[in-house]
N, C-alpha and C. Protein backbone atom coordinates (compact mmCIF):
# COMPACT_ATOMS: atom_id res chain seq x y z
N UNK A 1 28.84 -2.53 -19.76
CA UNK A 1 28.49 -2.19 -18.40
C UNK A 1 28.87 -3.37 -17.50
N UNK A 2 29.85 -3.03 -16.16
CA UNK A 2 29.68 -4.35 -15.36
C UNK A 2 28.85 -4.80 -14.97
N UNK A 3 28.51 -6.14 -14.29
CA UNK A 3 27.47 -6.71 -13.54
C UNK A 3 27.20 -5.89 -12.49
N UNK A 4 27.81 -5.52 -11.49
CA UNK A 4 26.92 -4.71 -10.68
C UNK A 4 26.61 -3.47 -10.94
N UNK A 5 26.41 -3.07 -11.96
CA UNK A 5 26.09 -1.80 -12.49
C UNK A 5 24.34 -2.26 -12.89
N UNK A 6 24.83 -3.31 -14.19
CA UNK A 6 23.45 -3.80 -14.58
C UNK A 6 22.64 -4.78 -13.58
N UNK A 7 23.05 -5.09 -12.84
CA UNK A 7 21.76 -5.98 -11.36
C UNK A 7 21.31 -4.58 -10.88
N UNK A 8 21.83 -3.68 -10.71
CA UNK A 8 21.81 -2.23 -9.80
C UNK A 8 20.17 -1.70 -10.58
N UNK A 9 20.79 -1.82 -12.23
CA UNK A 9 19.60 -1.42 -12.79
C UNK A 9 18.58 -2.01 -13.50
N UNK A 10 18.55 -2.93 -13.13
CA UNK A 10 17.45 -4.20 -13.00
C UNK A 10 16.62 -4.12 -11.76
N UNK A 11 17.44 -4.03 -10.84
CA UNK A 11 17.02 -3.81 -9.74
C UNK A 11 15.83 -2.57 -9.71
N UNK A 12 16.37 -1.75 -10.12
CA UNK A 12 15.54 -0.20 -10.14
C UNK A 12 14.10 -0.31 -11.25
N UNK A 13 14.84 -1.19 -11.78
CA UNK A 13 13.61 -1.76 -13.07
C UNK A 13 12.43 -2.33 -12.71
N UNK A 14 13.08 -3.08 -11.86
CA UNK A 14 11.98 -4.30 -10.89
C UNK A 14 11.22 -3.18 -10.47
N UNK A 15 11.43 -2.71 -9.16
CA UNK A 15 11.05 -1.37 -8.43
C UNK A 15 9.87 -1.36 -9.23
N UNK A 16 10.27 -0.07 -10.72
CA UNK A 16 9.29 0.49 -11.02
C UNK A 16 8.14 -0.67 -11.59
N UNK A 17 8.49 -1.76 -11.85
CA UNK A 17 7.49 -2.66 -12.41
C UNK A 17 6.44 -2.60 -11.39
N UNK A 18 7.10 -3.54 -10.39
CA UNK A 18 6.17 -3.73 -9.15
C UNK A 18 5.13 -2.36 -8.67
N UNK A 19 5.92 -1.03 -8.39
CA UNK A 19 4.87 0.10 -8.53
C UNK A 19 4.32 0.28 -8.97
N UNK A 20 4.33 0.19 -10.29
CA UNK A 20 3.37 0.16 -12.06
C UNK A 20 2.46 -0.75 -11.59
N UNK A 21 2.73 -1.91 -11.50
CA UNK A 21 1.85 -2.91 -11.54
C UNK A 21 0.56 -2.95 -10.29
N UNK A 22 1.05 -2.57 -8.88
CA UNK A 22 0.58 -2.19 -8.29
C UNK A 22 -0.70 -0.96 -8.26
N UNK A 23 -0.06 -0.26 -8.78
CA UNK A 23 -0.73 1.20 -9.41
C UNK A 23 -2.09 0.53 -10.41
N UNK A 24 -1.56 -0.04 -11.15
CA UNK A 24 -2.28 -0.34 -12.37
C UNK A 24 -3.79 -1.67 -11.66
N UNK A 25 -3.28 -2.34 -10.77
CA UNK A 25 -4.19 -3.42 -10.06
C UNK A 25 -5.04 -2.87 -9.52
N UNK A 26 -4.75 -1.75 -8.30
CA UNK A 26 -5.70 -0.62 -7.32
C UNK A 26 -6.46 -0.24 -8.83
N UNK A 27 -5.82 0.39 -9.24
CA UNK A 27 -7.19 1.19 -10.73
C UNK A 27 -8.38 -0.18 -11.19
N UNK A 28 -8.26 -0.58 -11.32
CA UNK A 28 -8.93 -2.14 -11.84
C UNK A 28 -9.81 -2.19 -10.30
N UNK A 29 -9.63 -2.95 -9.54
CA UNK A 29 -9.86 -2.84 -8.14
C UNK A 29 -11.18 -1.85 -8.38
N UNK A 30 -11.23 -0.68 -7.78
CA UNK A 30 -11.76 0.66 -7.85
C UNK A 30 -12.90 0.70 -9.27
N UNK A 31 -11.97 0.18 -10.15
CA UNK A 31 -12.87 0.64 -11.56
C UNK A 31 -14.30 -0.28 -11.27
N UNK A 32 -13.70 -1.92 -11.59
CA UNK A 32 -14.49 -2.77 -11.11
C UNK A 32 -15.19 -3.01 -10.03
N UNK A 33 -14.88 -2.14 -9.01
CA UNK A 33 -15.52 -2.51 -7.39
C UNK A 33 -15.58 -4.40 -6.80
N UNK A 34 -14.45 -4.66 -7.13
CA UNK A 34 -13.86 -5.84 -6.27
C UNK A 34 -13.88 -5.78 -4.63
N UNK A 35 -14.33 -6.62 -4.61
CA UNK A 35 -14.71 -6.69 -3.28
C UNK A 35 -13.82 -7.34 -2.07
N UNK A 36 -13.61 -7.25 -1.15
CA UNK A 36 -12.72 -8.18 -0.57
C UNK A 36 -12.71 -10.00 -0.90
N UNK A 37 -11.94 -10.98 -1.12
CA UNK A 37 -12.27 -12.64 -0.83
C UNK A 37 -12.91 -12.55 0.20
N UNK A 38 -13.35 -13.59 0.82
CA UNK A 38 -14.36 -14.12 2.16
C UNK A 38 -13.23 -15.20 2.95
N UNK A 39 -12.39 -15.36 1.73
CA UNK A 39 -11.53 -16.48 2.70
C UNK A 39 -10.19 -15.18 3.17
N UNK A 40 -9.63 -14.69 2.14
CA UNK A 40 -8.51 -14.24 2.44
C UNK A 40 -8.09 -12.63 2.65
N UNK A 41 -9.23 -11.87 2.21
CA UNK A 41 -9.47 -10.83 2.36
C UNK A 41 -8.69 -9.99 1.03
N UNK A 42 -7.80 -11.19 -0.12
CA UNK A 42 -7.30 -10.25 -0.81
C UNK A 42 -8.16 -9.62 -2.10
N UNK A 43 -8.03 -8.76 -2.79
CA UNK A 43 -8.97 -8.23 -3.64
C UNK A 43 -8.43 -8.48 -5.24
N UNK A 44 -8.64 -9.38 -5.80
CA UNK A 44 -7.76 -9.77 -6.85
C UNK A 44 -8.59 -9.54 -7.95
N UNK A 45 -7.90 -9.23 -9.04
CA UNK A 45 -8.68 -9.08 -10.39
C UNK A 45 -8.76 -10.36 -11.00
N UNK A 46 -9.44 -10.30 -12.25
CA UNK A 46 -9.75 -11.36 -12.76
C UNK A 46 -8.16 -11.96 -13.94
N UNK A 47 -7.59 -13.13 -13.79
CA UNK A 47 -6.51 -13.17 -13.79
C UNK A 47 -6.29 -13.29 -15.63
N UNK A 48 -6.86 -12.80 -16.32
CA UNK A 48 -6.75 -12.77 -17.74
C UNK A 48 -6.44 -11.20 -18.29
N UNK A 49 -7.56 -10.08 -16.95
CA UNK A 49 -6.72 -9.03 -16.95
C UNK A 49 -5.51 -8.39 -16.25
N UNK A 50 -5.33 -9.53 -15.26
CA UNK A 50 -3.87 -9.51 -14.97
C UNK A 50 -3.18 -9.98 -15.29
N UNK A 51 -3.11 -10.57 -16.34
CA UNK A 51 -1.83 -10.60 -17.29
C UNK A 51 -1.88 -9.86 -18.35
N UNK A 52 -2.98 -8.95 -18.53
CA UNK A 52 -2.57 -7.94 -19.68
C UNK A 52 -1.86 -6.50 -18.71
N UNK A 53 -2.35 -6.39 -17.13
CA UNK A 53 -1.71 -5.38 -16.76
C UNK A 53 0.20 -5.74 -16.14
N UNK A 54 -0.14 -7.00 -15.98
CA UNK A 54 1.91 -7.49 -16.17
C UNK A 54 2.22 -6.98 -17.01
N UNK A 55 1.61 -7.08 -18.31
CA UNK A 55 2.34 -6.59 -19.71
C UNK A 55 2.10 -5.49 -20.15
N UNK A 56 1.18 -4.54 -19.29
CA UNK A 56 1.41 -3.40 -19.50
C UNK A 56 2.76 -2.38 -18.47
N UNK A 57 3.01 -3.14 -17.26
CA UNK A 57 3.71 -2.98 -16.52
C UNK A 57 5.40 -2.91 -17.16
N UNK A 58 5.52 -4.34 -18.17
CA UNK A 58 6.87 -4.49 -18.28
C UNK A 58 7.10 -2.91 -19.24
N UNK A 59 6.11 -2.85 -20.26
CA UNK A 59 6.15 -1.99 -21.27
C UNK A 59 6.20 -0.79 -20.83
N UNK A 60 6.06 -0.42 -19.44
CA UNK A 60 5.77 1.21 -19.25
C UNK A 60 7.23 0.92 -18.50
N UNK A 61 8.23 -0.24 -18.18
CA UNK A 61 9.51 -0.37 -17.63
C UNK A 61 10.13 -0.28 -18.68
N UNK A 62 9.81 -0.38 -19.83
CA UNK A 62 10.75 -0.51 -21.20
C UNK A 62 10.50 0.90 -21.90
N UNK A 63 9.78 1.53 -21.49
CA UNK A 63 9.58 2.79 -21.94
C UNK A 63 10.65 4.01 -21.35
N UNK A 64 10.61 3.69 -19.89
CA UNK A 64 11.08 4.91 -19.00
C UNK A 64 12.79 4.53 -18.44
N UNK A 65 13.14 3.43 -19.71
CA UNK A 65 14.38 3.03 -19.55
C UNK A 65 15.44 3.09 -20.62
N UNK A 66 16.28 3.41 -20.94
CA UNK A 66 16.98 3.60 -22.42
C UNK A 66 17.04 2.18 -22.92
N UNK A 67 17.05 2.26 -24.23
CA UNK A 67 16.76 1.12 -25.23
C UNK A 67 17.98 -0.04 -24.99
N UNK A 68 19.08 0.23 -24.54
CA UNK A 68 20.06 -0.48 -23.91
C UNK A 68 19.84 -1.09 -23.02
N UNK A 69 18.71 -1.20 -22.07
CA UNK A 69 18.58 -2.27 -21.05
C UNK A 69 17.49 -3.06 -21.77
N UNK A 70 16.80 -2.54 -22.55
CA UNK A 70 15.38 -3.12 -22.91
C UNK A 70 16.23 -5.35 -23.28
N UNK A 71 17.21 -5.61 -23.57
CA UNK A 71 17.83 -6.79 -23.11
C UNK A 71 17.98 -7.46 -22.64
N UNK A 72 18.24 -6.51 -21.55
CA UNK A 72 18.75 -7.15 -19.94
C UNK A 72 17.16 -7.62 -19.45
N UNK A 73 16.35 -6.53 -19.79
CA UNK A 73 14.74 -6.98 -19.35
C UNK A 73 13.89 -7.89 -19.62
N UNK A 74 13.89 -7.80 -21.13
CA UNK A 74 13.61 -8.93 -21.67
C UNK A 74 14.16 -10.42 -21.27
N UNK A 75 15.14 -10.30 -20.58
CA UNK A 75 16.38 -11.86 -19.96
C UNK A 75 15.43 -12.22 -18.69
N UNK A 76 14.74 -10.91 -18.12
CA UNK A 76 14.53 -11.32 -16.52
C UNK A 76 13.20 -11.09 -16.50
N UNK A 77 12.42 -10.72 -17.58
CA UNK A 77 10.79 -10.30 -17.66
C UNK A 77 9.81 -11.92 -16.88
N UNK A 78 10.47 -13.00 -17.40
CA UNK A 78 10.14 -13.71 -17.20
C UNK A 78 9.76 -14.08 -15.44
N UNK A 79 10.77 -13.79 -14.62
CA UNK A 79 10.82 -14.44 -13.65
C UNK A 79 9.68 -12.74 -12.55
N UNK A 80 9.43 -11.97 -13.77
CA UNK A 80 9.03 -10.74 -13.01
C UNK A 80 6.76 -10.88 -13.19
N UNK A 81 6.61 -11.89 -14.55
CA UNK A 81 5.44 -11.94 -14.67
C UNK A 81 5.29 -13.31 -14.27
N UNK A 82 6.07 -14.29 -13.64
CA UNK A 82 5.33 -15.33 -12.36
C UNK A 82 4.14 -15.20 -11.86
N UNK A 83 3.44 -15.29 -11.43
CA UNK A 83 2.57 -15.82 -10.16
C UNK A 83 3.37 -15.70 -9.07
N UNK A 84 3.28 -14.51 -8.20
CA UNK A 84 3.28 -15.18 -6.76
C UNK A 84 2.76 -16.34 -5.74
């Protein structure tokens, strides 16, 4: 596959991570009844289960992707479960 084929679908990969992950934080949020910060207003989970929902995130990207990128993902998973 060329490179801009595979950034194209990395790209789309990212996407669904970030939605997943998103998706998956609000549920937590809600489940737990997190409350707003007092300083910043953001509503953050507790960060031991957010790194099990990163890694449930990459895995539901490695699922809904053919086994041929699962590679390319694994190359860039890293820079996708950072810390903002």
């Amino acid at each position: 596959m060329d490179q801009a084929t595979e950034r194209m679908f990395l790209g789309l990969a990212h996407a669904l991570f970030m939605n997943r992950l998103h998706l998956l934080r609000l549920t937590e949020v809600v489940r737990l009844h997190i409350e707003p910060n007092q300083d910043d207003g953001n509503m953050d989970v507790p960060s031991e289960l957010d790194k099990e929902l990163r890694q449930q995130a990459i895995d539901y990207v490695l699922t809904c992707l053919p086994e041929e990128f699962a590679p390319a993902i694994h190359r860039v998973k890293a820079d996708w479960l950072r810390p903002a």
